[in-house]
Protein backbone atom coordinates (compact mmCIF):
# COMPACT_ATOMS: atom_id res chain seq x y z
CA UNK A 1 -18.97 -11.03 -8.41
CA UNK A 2 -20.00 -7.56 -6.66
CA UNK A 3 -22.79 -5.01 -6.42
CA UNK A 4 -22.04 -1.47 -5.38
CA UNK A 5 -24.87 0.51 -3.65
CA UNK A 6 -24.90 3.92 -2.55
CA UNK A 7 -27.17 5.16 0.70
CA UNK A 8 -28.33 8.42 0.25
CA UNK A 9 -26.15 10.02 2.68
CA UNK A 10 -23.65 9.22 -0.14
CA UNK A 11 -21.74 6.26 1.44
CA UNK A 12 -21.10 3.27 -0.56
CA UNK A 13 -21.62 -0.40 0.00
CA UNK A 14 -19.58 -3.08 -1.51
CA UNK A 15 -20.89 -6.85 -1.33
CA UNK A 16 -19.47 -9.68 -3.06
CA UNK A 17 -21.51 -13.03 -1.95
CA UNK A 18 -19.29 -16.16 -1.81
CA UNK A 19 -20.66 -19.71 -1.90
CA UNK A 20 -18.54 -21.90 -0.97
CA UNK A 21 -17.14 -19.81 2.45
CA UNK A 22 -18.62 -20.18 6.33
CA UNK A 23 -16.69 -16.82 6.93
CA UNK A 24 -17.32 -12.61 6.26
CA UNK A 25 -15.09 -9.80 6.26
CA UNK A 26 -16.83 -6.06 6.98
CA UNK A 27 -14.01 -3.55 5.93
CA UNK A 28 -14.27 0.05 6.33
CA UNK A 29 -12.03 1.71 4.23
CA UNK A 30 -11.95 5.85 4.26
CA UNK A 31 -10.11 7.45 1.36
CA UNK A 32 -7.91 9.34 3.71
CA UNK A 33 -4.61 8.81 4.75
CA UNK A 34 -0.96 10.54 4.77
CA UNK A 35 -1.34 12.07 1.31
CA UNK A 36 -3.90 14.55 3.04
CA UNK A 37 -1.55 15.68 5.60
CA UNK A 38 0.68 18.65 5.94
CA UNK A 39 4.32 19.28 7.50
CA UNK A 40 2.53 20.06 10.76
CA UNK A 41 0.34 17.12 11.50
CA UNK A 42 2.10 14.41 9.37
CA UNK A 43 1.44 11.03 11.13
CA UNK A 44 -2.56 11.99 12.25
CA UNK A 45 -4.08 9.87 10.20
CA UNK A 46 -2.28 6.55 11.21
CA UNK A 47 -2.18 8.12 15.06
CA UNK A 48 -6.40 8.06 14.42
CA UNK A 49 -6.20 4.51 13.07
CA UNK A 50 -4.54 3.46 16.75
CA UNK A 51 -7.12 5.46 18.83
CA UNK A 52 -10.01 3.68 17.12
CA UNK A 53 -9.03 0.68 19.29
CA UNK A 54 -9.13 2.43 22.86
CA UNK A 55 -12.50 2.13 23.26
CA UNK A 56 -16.07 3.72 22.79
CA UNK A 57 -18.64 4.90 24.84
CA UNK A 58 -20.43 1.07 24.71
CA UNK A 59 -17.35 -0.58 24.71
CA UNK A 60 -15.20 1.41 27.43
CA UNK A 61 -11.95 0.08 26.84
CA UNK A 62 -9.63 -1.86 24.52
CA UNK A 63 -9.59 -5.15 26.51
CA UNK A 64 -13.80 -5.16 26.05
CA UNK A 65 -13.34 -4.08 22.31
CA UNK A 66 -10.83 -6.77 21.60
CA UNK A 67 -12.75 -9.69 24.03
CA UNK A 68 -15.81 -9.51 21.43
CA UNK A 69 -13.88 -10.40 18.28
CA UNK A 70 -12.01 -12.91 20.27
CA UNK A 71 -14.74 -14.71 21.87
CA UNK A 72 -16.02 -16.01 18.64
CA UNK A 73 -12.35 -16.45 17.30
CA UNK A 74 -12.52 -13.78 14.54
CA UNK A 75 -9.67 -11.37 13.96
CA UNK A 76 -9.83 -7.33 13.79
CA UNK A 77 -7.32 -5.30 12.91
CA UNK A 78 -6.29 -1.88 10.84
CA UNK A 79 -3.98 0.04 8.62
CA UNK A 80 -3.15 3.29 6.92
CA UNK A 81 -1.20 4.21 3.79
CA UNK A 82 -1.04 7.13 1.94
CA UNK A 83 -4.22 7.25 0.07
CA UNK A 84 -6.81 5.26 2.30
CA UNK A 85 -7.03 4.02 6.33
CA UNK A 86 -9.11 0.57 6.71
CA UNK A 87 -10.41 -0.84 9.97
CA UNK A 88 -11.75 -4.81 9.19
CA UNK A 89 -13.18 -7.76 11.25
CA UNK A 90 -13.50 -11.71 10.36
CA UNK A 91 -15.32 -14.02 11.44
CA UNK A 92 -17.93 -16.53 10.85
CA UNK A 93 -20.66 -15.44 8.25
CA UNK A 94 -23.32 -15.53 11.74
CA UNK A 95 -21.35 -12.83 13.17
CA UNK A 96 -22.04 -10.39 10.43
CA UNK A 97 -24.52 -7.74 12.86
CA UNK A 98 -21.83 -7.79 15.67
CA UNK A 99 -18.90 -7.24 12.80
CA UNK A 100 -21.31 -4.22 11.84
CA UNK A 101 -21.99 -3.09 15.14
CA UNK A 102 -18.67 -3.21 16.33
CA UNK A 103 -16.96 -1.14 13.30
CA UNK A 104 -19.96 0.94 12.95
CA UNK A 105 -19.38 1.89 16.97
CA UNK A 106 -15.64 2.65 16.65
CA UNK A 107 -16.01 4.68 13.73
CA UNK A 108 -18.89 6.71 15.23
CA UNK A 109 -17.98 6.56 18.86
CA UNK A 110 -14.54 6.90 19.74
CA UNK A 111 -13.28 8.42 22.57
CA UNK A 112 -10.21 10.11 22.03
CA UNK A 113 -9.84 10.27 25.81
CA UNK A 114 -6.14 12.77 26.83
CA UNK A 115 -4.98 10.11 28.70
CA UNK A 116 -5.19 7.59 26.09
CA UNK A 117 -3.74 9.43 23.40
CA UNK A 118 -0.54 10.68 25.90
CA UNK A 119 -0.05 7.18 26.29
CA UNK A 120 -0.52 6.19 22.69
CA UNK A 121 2.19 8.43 21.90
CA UNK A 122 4.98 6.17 23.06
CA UNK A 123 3.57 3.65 21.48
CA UNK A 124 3.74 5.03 17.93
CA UNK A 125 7.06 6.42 18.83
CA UNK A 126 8.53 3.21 19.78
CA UNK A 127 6.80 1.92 16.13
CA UNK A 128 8.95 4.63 14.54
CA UNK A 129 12.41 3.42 16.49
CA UNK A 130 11.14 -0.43 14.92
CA UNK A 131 11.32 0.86 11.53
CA UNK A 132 14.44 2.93 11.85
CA UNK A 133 15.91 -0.09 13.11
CA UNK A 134 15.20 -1.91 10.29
CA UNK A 135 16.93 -0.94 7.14
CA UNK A 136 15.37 -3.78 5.21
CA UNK A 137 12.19 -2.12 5.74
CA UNK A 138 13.30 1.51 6.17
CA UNK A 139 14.85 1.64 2.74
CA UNK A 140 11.55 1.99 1.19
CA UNK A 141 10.68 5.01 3.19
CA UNK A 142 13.82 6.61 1.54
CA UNK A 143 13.16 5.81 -1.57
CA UNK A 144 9.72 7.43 -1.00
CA UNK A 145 11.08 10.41 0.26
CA UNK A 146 13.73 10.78 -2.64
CA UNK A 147 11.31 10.17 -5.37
CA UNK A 148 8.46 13.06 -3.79
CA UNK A 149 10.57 15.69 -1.50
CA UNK A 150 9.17 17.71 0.56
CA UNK A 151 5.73 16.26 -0.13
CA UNK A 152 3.24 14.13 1.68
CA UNK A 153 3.96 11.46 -0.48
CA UNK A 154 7.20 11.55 0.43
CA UNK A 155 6.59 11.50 3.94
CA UNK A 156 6.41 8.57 6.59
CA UNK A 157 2.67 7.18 7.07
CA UNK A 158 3.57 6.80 10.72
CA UNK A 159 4.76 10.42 10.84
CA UNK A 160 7.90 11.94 12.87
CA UNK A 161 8.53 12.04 16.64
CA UNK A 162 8.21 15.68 16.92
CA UNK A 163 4.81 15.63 15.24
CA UNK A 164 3.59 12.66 17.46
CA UNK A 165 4.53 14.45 20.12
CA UNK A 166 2.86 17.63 19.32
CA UNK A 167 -0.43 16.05 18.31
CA UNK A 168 -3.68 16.95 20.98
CA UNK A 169 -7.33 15.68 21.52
CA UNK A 170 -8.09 19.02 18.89
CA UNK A 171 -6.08 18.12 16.54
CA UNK A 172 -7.85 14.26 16.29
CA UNK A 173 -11.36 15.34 16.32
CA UNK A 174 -10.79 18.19 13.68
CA UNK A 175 -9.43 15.35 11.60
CA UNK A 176 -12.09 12.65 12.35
CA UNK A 177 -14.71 15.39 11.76
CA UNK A 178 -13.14 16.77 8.04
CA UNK A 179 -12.15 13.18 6.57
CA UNK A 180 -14.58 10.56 8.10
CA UNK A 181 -17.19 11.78 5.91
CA UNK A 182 -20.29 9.30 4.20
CA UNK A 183 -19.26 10.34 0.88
CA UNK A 184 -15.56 9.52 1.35
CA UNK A 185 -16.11 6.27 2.88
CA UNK A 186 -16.74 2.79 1.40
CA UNK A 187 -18.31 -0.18 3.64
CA UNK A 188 -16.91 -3.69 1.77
CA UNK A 189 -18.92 -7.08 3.17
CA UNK A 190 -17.24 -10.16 1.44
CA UNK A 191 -18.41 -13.39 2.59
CA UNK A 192 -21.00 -15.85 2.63
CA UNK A 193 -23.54 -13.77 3.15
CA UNK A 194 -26.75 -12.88 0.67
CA UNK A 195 -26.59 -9.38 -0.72
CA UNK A 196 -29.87 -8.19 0.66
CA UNK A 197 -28.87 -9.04 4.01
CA UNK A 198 -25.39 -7.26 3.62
CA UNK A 199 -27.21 -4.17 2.27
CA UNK A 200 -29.42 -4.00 4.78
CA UNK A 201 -26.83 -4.28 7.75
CA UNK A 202 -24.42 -1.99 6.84
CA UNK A 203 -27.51 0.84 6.07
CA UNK A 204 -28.35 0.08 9.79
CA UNK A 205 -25.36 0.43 10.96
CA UNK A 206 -23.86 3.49 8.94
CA UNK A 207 -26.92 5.70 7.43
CA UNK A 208 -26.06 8.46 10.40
CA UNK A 209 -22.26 8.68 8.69
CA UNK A 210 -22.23 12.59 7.94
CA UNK A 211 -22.61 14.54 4.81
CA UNK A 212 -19.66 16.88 3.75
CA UNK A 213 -16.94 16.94 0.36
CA UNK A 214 -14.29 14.78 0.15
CA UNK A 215 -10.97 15.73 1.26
CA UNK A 216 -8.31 16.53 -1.75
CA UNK A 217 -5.07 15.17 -1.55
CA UNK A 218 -1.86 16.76 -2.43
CA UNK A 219 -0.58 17.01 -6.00
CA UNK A 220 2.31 15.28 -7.00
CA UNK A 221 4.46 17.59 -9.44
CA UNK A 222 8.02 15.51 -10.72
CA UNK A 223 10.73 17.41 -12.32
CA UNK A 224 13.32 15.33 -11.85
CA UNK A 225 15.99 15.65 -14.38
CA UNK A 226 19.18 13.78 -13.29
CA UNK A 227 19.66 10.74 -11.66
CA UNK A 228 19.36 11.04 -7.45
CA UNK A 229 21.05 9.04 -4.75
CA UNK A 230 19.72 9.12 -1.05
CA UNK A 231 22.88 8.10 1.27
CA UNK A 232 22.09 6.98 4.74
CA UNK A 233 25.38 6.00 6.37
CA UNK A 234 24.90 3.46 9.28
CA UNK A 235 26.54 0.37 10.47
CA UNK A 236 24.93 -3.06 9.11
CA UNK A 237 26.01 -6.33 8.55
CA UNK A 238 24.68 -5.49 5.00
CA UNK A 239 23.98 -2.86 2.39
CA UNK A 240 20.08 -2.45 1.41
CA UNK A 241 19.06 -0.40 -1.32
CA UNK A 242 16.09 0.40 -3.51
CA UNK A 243 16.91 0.92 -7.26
CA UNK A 244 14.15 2.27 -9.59
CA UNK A 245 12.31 4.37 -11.88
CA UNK A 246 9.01 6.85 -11.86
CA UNK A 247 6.65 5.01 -13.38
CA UNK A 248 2.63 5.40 -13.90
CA UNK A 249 -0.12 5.78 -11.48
CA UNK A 250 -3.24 3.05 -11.23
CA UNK A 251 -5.38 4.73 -14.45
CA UNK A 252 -2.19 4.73 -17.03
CA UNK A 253 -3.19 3.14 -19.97
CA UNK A 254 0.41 0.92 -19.52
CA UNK A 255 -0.56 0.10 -16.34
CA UNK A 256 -0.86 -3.48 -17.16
CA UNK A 257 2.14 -3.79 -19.56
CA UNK A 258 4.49 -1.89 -16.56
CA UNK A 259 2.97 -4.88 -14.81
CA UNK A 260 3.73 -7.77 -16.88
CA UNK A 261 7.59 -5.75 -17.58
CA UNK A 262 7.80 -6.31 -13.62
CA UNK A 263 6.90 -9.74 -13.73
CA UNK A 264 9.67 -10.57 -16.28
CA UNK A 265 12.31 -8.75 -14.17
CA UNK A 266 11.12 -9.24 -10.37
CA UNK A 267 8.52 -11.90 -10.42
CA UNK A 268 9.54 -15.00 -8.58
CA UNK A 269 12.62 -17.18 -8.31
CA UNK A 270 12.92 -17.82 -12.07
CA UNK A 271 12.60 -13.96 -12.85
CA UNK A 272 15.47 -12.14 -14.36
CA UNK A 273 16.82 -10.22 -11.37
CA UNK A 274 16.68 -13.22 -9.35
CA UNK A 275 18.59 -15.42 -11.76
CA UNK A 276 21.14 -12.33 -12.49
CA UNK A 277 21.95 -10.79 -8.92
CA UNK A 278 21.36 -14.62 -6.93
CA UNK A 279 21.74 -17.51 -8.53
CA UNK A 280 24.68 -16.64 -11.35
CA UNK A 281 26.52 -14.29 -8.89
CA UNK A 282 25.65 -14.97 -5.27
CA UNK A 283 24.88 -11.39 -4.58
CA UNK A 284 22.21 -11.15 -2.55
CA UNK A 285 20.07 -14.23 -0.35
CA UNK A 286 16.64 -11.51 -1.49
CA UNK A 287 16.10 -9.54 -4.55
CA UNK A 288 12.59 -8.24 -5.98
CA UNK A 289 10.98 -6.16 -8.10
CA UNK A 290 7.56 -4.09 -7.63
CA UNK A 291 5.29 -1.87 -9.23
CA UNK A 292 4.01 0.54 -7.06
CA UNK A 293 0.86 2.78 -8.64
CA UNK A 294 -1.17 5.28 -6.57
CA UNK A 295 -4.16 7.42 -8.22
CA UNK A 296 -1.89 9.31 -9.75
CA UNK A 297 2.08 7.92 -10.11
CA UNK A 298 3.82 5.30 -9.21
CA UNK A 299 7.47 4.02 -9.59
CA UNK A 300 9.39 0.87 -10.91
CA UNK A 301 11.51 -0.76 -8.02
CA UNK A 302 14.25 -3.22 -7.38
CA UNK A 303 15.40 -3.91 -3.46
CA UNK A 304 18.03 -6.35 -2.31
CA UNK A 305 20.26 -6.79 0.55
CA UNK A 306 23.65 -7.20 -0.44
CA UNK A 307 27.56 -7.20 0.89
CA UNK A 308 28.71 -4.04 1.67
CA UNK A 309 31.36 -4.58 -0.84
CA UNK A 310 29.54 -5.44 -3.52
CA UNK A 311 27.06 -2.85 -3.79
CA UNK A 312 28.15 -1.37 -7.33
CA UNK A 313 28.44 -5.30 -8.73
CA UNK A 314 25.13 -5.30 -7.94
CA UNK A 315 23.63 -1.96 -8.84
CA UNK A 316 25.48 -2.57 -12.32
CA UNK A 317 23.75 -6.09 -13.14
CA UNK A 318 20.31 -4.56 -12.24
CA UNK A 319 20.59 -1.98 -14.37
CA UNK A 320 21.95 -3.99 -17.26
CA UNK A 321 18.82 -6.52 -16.81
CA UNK A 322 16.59 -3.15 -17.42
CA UNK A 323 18.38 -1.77 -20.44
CA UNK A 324 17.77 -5.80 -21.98
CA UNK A 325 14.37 -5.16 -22.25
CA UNK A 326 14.73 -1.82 -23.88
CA UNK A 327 17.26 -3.27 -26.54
CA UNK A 328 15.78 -6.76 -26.81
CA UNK A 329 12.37 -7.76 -28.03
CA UNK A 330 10.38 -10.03 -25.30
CA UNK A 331 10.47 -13.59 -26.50
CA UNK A 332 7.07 -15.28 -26.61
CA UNK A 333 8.06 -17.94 -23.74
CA UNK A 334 9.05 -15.19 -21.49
CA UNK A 335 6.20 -12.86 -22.09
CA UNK A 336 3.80 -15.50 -21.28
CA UNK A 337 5.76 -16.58 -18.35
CA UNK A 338 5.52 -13.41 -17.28
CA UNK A 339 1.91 -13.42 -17.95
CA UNK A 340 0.98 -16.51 -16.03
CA UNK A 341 2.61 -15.66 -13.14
CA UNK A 342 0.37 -12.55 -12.55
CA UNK A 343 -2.63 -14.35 -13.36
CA UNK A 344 -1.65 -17.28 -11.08
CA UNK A 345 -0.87 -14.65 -8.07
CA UNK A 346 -4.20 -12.91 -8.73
CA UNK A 347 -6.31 -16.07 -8.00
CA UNK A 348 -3.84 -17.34 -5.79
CA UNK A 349 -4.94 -13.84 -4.11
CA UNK A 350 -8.43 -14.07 -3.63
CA UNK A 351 -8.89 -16.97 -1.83
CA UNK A 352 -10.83 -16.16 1.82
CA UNK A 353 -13.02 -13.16 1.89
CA UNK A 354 -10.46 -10.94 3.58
CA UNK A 355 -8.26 -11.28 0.68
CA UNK A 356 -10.89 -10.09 -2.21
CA UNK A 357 -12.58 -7.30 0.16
CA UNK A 358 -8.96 -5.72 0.16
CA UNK A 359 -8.31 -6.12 -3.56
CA UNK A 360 -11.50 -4.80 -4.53
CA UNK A 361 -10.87 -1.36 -1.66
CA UNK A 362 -7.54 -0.95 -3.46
CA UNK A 363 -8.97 -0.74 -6.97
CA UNK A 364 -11.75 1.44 -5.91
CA UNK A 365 -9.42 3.89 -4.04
CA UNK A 366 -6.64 4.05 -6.37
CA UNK A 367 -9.06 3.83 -10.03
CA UNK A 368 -12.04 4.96 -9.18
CA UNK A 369 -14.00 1.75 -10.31
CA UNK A 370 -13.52 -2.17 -9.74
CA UNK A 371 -12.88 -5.01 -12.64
CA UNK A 372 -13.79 -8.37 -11.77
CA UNK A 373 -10.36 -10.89 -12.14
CA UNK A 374 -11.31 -11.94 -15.40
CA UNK A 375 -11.72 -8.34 -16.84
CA UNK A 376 -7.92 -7.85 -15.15
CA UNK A 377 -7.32 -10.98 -16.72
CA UNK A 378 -8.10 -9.79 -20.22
CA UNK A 379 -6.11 -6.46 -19.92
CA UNK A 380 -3.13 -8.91 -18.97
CA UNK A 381 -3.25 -11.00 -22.15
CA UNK A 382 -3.52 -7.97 -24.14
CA UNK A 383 -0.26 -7.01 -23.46
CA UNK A 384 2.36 -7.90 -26.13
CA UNK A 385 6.45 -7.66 -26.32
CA UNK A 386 6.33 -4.66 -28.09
CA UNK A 387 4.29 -3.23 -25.29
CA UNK A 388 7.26 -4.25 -22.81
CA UNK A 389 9.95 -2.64 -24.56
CA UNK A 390 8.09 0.51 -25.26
CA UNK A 391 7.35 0.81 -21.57
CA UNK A 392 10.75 0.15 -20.67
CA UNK A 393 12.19 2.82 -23.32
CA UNK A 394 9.98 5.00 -21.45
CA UNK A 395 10.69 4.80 -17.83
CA UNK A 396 14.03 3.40 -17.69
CA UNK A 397 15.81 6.55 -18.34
CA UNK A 398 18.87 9.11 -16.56
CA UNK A 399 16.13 11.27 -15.73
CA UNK A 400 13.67 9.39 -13.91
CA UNK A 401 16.13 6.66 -11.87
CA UNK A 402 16.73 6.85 -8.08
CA UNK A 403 18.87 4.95 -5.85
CA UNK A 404 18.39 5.13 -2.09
CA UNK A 405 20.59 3.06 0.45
CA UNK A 406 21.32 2.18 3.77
CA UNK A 407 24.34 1.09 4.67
CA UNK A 408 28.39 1.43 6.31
CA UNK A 409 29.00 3.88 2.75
CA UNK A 410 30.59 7.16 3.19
CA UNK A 411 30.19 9.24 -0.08
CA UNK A 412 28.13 8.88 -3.23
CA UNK A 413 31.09 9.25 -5.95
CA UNK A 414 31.63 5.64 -7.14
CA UNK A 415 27.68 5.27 -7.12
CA UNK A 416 27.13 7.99 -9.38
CA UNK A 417 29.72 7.20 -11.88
CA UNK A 418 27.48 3.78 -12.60
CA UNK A 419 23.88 5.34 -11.83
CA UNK A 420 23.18 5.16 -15.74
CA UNK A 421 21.30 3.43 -18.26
């Protein structure tokens, strides 16, 4: 399905031919992102992300950047998260050598012009109001920060006003210069394209990336040993709230049974949490589960929106759906349920070439190698009931459960008298 190669300036090349597509996706990924930050400069690495897009020395400006990709209808676009930043284009499989040339020329050649980036900062600033704004989304970033406390984990991706603010032309390049390394970047060209040629473009087009180590990201140390709630009292319509567990990073040998547990409880409309908090008590119009694994932890998590009355009703049913699967053994129906639906979603998935060049970035960031799907496949099937309770036994306990909400609460009293298993 894909070949890795590595140039000998130490960057590596991912290409994964597809037949039976007109289109390619070139995504450059960089294993940088907030997780390398510290309290000062929190937010750089997404701030670089947005001045990749203001222009280069060939391209001047963002209108001429943006005018190539759209006058051969392709999309371009960019994100950052804690472990990795990505900058991708898409477009028809012809358009591979300007896709190269055009990534290849932000990444080498951007400007970073003072005016630019005092103007980008009330962009990003008006980005952080969005999210603030939007509990449904904002909830997550509190139960980040409750899980990993004064941490970069913990911290926004986007960063804080004040350091958004603070942040000069200096600051950028230093950053650009220490992370945007060959050896810590990864060139992915999915499409329908022959190997050879892929190879051979993105060598072109990225042999002067520099030589220098890897950036190290911060530990993540958890001592947690009572349940914790994070309160944010604010005037909604209704009450969102994340309610989960620590759980295992992306190498964990339970990786795939925390999975398939996740599936059971959170994975579509005829999963447990669903049926429980929606359909037999009309508690919430959303309600899912997640699994959440970076390189080296991850977390268990259940988010719904709910009346602001009936947060505890709730909290209580949730927490009585995990404890099920600690005190009842998995019946076969429902662990292959379970099982199908995360083999469905995975080829579902991996449709267009965009979708498989992320998927393969993610495992290679987060595990350090890639499996084809049927290889993820296998490790799926493998997991049996037992395997489900055991995990659940292991992470659904007192001392690793967190509750963060947003909502018209005052006080944490009647919350903490039910935050048990």
């Amino acid at each position: 399905m894909f070949q890795k190669h590595t140039l000998k300036n130490g960057l590596n090349i991912v290409t994964v031919p597809l037949q039976n597509t007109k289109t390619v996706t070139v995504l450059v990924m960089v294993k940088i992102g907030s997780r390398y930050e510290n309290e000062k400069n929190n937010g750089i690495s997404h701030f670089l992300e947005h001045m990749f897009f203001k222009g280069t020395k060939k391209r001047p400006d963002t209108f001429v950047l943006a005018s190539e990709i759209d006058q051969i209808g392709g999309e371009h676009n960019a994100f950052t998260s804690k472990e990795y930043t990505g900058y991708y284009a898409k477009a028809g499989s012809e358009h591979l050598p300007l896709l190269l040339d055009l990534l290849s020329d932000m990444y080498f050649n951007s400007k970073l012009l003072p005016a630019e980036i005092e103007r980008e900062k009330g962009v990003i600033c008006e980005e952080i109001n969005m999210y603030q704004d939007l509990p449904m989304q904002y909830v997550g970033a509190l139960w980040e920060s409750l899980l990993y406390p004064d941490c970069p984990s913990g911290w926004m991706t986007i960063g804080s006003r004040e350091n958004v603010q603070s942040l000069k032309q200096q600051d950028l390049a230093e950053y650009l210069k220490q992370g945007y390394v060959a050896a810590n970047t990864f060139v992915f060209i999915a499409g329908g394209v022959e190997t050879r040629e892929a190879v051979s473009g993105a060598e072109k087009y990225f042999k002067e990336a520099g030589k220098g180590e890897s950036p190290v990201s911060s530990r993540v140390i958890e001592t947690q040993k009572v349940p914790n709630i994070l309160l944010q009292t604010k005037k909604t319509d209704q009450t969102h709230f994340c309610l989960g567990v620590r759980g295992y990073g992306a190498k964990h040998p339970d990786y795939y049974a925390a999975e398939v547990l996740t599936a059971v409880l959170g994975g579509g409309m005829s999963s447990r949490l669903f049926i429980a908090v929606r359909e037999k008590r009309g508690l919430a119009y959303y309600i899912h589960a997640d699994f959440e694994s970076y390189t080296d932890h991850g977390y268990f998590v259940a988010q719904a929106g709910v009346d602001n009355q009936k947060l505890e009703e709730a909290i209580s049913v949730i927490i009585q759906e995990c404890n099920r699967l600690k005190t009842e053994k998995l019946s076969e129906a429902d662990l292959s349920r379970a099982k199908e639906y995360l083999k469905g979603k995975l080829i579902l998935g991996l449709e267009t070439s965009d979708e498989i060049a992320f998927w393969l970035s993610g495992q290679e960031i987060a595990r350090g190698n890639m499996l084809a799907p049927g290889e993820i496949i296998k490790k799926i099937d493998a997991v049996g009931a037992e395997d489900v309770r055991r995990v659940a036994g292991d992470i659904f306990v007192n001392d690793k459960l967190n509750l963060a909400v947003i909502g018209p609460r005052e006080g944490e009293k009647a919350l903490r008298e039910i935050l048990k298993f």
